[in-house]
N, C-alpha and C. Protein backbone atom coordinates (compact mmCIF):
# COMPACT_ATOMS: atom_id res chain seq x y z
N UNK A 1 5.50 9.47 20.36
CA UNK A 1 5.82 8.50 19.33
C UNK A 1 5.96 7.14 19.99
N UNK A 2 5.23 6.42 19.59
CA UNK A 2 5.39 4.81 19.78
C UNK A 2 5.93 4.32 19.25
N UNK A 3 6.72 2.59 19.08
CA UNK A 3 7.28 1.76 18.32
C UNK A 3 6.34 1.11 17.82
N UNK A 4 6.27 0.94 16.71
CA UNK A 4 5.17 0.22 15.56
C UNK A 4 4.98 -0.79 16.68
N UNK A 5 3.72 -0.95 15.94
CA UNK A 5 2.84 -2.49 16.59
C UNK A 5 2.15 -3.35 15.53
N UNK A 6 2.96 -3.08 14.28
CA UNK A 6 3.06 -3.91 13.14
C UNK A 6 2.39 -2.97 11.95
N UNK A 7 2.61 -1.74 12.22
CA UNK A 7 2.01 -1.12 11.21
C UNK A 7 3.37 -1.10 9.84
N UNK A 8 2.64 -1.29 9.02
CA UNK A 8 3.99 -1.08 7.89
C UNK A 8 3.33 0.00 6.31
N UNK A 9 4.22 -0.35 5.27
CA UNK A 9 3.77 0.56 4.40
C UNK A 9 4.21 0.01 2.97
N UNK A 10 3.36 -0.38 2.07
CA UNK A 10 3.16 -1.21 1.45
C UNK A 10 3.32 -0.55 -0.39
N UNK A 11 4.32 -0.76 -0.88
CA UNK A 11 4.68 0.58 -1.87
C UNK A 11 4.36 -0.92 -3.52
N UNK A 12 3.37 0.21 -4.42
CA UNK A 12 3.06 -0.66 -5.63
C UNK A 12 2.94 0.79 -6.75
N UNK A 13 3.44 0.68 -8.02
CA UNK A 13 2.79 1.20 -8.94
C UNK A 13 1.82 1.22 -10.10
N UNK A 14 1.37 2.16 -10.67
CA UNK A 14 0.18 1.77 -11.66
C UNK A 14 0.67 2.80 -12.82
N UNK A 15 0.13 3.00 -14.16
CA UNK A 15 0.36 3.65 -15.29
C UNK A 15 -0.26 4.98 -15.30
N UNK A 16 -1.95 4.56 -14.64
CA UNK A 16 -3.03 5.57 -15.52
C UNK A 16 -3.49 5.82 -13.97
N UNK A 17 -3.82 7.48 -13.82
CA UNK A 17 -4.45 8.16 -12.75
C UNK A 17 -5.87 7.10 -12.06
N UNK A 18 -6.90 6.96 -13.19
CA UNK A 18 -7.84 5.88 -13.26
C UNK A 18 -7.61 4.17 -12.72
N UNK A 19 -6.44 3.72 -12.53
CA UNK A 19 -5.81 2.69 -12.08
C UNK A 19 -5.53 2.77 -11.00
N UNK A 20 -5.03 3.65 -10.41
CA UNK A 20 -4.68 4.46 -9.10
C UNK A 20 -6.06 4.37 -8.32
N UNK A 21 -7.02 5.25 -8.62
CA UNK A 21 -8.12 5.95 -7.91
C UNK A 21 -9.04 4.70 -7.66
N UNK A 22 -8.88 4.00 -8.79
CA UNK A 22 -9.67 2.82 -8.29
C UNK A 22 -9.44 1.47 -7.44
N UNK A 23 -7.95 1.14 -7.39
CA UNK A 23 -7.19 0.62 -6.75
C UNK A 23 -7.24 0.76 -5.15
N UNK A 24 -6.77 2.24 -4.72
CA UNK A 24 -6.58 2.76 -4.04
C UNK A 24 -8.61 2.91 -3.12
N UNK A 25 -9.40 3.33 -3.60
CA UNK A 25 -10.49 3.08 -3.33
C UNK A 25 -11.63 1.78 -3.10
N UNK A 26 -10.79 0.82 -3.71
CA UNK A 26 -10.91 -0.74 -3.37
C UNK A 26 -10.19 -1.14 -2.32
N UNK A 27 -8.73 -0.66 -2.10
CA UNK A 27 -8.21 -0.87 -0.83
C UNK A 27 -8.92 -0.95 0.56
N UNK A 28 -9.18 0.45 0.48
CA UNK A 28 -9.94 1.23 1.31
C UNK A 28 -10.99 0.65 2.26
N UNK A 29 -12.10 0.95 0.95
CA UNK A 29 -13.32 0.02 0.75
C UNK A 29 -13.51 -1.14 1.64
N UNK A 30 -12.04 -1.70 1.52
CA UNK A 30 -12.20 -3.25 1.94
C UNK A 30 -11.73 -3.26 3.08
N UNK A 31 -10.93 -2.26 3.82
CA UNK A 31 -10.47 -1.97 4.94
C UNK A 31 -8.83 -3.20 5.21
N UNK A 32 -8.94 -3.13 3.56
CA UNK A 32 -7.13 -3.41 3.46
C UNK A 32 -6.12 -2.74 3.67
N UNK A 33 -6.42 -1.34 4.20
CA UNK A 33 -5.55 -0.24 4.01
C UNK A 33 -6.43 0.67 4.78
N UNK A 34 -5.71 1.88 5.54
CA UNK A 34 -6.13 2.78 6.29
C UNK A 34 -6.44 3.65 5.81
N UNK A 35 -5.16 4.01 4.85
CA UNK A 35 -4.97 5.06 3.88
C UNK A 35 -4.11 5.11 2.35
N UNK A 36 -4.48 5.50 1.11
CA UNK A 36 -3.36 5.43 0.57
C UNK A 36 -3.58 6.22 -0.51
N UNK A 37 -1.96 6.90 -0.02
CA UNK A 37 -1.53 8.08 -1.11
C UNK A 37 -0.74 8.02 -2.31
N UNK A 38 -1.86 8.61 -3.20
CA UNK A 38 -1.16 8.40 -4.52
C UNK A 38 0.25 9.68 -5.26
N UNK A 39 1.00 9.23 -5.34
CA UNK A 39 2.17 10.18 -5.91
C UNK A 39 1.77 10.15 -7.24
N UNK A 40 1.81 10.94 -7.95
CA UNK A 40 2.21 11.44 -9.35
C UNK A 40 3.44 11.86 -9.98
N UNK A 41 3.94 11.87 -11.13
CA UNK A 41 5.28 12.54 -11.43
C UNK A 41 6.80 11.13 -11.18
N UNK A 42 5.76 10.21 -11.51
CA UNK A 42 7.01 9.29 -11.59
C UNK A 42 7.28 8.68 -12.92
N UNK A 43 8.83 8.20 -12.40
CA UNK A 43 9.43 7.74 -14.15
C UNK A 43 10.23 6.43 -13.73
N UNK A 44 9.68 5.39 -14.00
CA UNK A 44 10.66 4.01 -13.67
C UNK A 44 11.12 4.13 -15.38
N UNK A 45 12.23 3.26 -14.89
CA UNK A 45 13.53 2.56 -15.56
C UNK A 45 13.64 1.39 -15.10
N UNK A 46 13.27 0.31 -15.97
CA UNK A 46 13.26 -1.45 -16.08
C UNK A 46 13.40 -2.28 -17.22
N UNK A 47 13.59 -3.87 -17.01
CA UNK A 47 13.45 -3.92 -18.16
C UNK A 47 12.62 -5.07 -17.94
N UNK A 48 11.39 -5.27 -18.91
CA UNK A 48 10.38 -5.93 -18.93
C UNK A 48 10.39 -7.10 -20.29
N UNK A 49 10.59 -8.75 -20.12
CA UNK A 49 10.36 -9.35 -21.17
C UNK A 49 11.74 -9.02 -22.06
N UNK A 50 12.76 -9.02 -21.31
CA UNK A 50 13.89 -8.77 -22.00
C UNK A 50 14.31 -7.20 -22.95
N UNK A 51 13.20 -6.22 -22.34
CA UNK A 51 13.78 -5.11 -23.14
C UNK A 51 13.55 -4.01 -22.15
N UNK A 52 14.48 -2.77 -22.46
CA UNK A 52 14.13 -1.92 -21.89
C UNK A 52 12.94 -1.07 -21.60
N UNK A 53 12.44 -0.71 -20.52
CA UNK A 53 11.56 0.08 -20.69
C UNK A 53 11.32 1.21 -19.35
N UNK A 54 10.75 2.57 -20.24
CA UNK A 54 10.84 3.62 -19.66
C UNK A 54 9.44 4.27 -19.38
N UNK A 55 9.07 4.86 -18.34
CA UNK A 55 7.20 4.51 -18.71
C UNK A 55 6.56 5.73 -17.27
N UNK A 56 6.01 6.70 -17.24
CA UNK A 56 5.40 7.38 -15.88
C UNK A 56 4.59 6.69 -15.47
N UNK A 57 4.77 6.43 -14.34
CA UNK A 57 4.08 5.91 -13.35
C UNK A 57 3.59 6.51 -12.49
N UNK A 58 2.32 6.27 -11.42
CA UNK A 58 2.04 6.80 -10.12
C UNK A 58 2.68 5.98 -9.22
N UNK A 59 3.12 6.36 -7.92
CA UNK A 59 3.71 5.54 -6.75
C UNK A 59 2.01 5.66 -5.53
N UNK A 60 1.90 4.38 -4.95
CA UNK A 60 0.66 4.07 -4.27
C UNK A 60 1.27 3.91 -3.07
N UNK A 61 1.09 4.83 -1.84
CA UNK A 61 1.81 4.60 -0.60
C UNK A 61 0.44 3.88 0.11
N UNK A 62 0.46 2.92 0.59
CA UNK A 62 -0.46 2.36 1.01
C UNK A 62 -0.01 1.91 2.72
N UNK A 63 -0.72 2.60 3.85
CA UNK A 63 -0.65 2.44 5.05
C UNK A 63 -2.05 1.39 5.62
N UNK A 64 -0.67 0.43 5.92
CA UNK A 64 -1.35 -1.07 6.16
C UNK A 64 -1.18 -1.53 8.10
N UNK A 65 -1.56 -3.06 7.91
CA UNK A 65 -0.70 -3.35 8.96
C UNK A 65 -0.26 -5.06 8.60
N UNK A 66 0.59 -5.31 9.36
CA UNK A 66 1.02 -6.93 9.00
C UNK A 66 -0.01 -7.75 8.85
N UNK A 67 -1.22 -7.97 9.73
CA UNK A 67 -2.17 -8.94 9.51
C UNK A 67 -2.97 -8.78 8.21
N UNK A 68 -2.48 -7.69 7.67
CA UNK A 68 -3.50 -7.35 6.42
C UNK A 68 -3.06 -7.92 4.86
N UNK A 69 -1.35 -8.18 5.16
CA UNK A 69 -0.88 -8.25 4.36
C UNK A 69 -0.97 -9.88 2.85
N UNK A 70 -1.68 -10.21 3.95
CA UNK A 70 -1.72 -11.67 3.01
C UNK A 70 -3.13 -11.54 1.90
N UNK A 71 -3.68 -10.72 2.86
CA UNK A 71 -5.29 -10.90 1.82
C UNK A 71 -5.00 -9.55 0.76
N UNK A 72 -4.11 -8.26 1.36
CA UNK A 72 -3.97 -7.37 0.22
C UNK A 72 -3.00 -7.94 -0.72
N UNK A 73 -2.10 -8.92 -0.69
CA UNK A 73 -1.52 -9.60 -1.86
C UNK A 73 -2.57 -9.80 -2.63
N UNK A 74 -3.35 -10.86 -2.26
CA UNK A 74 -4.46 -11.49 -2.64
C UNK A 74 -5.57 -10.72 -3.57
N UNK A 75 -5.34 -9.48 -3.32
CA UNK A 75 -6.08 -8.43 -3.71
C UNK A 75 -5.64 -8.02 -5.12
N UNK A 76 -4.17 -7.69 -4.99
CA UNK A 76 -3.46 -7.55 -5.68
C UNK A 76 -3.35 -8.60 -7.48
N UNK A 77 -3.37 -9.50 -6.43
CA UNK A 77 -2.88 -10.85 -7.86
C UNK A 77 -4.54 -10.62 -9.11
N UNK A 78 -5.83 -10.55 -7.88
CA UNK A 78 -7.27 -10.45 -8.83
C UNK A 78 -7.23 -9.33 -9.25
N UNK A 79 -6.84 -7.91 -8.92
CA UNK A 79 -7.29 -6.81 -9.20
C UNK A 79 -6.26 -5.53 -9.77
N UNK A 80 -4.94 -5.98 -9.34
CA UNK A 80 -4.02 -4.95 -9.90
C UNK A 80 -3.56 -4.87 -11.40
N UNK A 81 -3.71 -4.07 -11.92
CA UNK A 81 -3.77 -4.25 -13.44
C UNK A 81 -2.10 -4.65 -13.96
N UNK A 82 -1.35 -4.82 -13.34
CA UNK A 82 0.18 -5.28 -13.59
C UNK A 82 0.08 -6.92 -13.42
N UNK A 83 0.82 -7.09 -14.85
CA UNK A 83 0.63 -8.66 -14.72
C UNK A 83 1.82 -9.24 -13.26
N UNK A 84 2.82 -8.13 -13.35
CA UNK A 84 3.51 -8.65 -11.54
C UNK A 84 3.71 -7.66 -11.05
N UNK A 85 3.05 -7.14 -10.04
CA UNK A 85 2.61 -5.77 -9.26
C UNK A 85 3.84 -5.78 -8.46
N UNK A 86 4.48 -4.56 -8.63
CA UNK A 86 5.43 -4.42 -7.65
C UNK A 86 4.37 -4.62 -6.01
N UNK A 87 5.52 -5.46 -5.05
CA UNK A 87 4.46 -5.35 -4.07
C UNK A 87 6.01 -5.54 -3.04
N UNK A 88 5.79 -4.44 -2.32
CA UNK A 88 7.20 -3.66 -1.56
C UNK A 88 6.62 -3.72 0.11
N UNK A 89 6.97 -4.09 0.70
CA UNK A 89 6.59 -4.49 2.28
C UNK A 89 7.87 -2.97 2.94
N UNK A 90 7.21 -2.10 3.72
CA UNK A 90 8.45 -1.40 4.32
C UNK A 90 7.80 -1.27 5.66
N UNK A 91 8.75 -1.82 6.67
CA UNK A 91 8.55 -1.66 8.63
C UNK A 91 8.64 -0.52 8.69
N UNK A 92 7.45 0.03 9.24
CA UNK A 92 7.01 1.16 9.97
C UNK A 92 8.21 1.34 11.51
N UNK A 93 8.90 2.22 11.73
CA UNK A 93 9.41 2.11 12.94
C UNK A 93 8.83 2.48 13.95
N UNK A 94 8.16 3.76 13.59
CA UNK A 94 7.41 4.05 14.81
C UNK A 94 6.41 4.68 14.30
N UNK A 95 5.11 5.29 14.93
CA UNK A 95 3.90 5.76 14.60
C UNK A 95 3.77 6.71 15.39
N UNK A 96 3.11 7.90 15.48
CA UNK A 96 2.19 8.66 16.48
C UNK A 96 1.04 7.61 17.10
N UNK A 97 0.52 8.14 18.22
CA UNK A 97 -0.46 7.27 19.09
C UNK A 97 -1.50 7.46 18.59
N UNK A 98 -1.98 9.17 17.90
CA UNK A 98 -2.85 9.15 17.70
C UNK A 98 -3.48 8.49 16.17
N UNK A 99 -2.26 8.37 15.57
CA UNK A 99 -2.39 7.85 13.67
C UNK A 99 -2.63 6.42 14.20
N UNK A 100 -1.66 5.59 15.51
CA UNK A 100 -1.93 4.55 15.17
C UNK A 100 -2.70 4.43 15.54
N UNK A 101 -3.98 4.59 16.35
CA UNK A 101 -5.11 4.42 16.87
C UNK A 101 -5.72 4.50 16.06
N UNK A 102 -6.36 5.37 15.18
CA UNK A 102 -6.78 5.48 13.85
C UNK A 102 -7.02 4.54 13.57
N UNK A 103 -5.01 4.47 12.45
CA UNK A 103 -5.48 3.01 11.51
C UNK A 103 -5.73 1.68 12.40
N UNK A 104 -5.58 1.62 13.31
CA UNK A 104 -6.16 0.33 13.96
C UNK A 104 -7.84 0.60 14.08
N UNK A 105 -7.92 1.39 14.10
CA UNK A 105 -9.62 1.81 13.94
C UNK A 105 -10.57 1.21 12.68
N UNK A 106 -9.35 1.86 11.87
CA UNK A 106 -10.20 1.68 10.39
C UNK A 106 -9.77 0.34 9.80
N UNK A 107 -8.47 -0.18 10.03
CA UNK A 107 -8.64 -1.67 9.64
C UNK A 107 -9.38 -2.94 10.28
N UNK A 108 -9.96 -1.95 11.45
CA UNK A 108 -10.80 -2.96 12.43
C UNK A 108 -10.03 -3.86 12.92
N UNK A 109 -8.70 -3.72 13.82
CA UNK A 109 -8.13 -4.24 14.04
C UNK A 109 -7.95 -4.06 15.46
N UNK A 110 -7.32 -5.38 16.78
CA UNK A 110 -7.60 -5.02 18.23
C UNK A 110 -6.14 -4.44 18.52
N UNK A 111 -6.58 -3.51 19.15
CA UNK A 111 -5.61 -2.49 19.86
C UNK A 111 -4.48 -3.51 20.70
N UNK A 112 -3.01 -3.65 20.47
CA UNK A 112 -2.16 -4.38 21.42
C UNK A 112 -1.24 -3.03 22.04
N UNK A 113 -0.68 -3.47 23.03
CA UNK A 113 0.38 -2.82 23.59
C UNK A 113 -0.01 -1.57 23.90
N UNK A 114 0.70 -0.57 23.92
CA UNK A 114 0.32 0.81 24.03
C UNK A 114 -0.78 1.34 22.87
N UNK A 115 -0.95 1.08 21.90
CA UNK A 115 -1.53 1.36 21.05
C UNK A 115 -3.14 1.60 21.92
């Protein structure tokens, strides 16, 4: 186990399975993201426009890294179907050598430190 080398994990939700898959496959695609797993079986509690609201959601675990993070906002604001996308930044503490090698692979990103 290594100490992150800026890998983090980037948490947003969507309504419809179809919102998800395509989201999540545009991420990808764009090599905004290494990987990202979609949860099912969720239920937020908020309140939107002054009223309550109760609504299933999917949760989008999206494994990023810091340099990525400005253009997947960016991504976000043109393409996420939420007029304000939850957009949740969480520090990775540490990684396996071999995952982080990986996603430094697939975000095309240069290997620092031990990594």
């Amino acid at each position: 186990m290594l100490e992150s080398g800026g890998e983090v994990i980037v948490l947003t939700t969507v309504g419809k399975i179809e919102q998800a898959e395509a989201l999540a496959a545009e991420i990808v695609d764009k090599q905004l993201a290494a990987c990202v797993t979609v949860i099912s079986g969720g239920l937020s509690f908020y309140r939107w426009k002054a009223q309550k609201v109760t609504e299933p959601e999917l949760v989008l675990l999206i494994k990023t890294h810091r340099d990525k993070l400005s253009d997947l906002q960016s991504h976000f604001e043109r393409e996420h179907p939420y007029e304000v996308p939850e957009f949740v930044v969480l520090d990775v503490a540490a990684v396996s050598e071999s995952y982080g090698k990986w996603m430094h692979e697939e975000l095309k990103l240069k290997l620092t430190g031990d990594l």
